[in-house]
Structure formats: structure tokens, C-alpha cells
Protein backbone atom coordinates (compact mmCIF):
# COMPACT_ATOMS: atom_id res chain seq x y z
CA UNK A 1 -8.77 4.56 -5.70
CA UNK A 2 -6.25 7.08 -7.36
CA UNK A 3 -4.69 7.65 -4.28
CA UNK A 4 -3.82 3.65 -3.47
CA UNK A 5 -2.47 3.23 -6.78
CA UNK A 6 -0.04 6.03 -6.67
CA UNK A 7 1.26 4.43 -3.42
CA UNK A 8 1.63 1.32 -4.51
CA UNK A 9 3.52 2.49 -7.45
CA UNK A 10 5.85 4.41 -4.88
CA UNK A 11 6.26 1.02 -2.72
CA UNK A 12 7.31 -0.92 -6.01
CA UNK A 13 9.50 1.88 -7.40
CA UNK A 14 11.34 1.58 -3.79
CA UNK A 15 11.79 -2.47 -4.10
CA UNK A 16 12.47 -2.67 -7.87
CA UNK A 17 14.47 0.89 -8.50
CA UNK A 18 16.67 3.30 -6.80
CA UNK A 19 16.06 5.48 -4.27
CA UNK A 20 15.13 9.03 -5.63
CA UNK A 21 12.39 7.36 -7.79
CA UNK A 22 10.53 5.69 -4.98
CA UNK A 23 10.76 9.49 -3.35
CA UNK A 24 9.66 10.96 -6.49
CA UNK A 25 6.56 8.96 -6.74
CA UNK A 26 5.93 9.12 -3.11
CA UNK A 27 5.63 12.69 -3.23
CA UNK A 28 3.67 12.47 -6.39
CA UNK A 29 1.05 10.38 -4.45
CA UNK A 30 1.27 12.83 -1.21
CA UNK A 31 0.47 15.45 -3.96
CA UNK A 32 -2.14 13.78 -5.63
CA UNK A 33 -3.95 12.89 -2.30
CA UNK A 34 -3.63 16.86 -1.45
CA UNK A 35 -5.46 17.81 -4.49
CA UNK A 36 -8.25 14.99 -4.22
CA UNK A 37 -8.50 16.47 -0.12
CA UNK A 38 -9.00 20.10 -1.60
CA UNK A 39 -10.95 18.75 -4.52
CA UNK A 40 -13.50 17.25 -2.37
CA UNK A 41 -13.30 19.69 0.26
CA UNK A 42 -14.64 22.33 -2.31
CA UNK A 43 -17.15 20.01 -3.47
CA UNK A 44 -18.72 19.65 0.00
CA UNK A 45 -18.50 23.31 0.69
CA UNK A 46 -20.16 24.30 -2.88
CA UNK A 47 -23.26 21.70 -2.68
CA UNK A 48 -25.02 22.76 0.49
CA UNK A 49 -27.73 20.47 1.98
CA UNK A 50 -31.28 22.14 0.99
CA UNK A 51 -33.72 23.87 3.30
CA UNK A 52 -36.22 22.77 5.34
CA UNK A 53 -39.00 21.95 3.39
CA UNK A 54 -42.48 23.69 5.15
CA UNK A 55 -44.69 20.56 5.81
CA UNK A 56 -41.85 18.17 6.08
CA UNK A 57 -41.53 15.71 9.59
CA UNK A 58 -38.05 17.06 10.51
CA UNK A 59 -38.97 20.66 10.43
């Protein structure tokens, strides 16, 4: 959700204002979505399905 609005800020700062702002916020976003990738990469890595439980069906 983070990630749309910082584009969409970046699309209206390139109709409404100059140039170098829409860039600025445009790599702000590409920044932003970087750190939520690595963010939720490390999350995934760190929390580990658990192990097979003895008596369970899938085991």
C-alpha cells in the first residue's frame, strides 16, 4: 500500500511540478519498494515453517 502511494505521488509531482521533483520522488518510491523487498525477504527467511509434527497426516 506504501509502495502505490509513493508512485502516485511521483506521477502527480511529474503533471503538477517540474521535472527533478517527479525524479526525486520516483526514486524515493523505487527506494522505498527496495527496502519493503528486503524487509519482507528477511521476514520470510527468519520465520521458518515448523517441523513435522510425529502423528500428523502429512508426515
Amino acid at each position: 500500500m506504501l509502495l502505490i502511494a509513493a508512485f502516485v505521488m511521483a506521477a502527480l509531482a511529474g503533471v503538477f511540478r517540474a521535472r527533478w521533483t517527479a525524479i526525486a520522488h520516483l526514486l524515493v518510491a523505487l527506494l522505498a519498494g527496495g527496502v519493503l523487498v528486503a524487509v519482507q525477504h528477511q521476514w520470510e527467511s527468519s520465520h521458518t515453517p515448523p517441523g513435522c509434527i510425529r502423528y500428523a497426516a502429512h508426515c
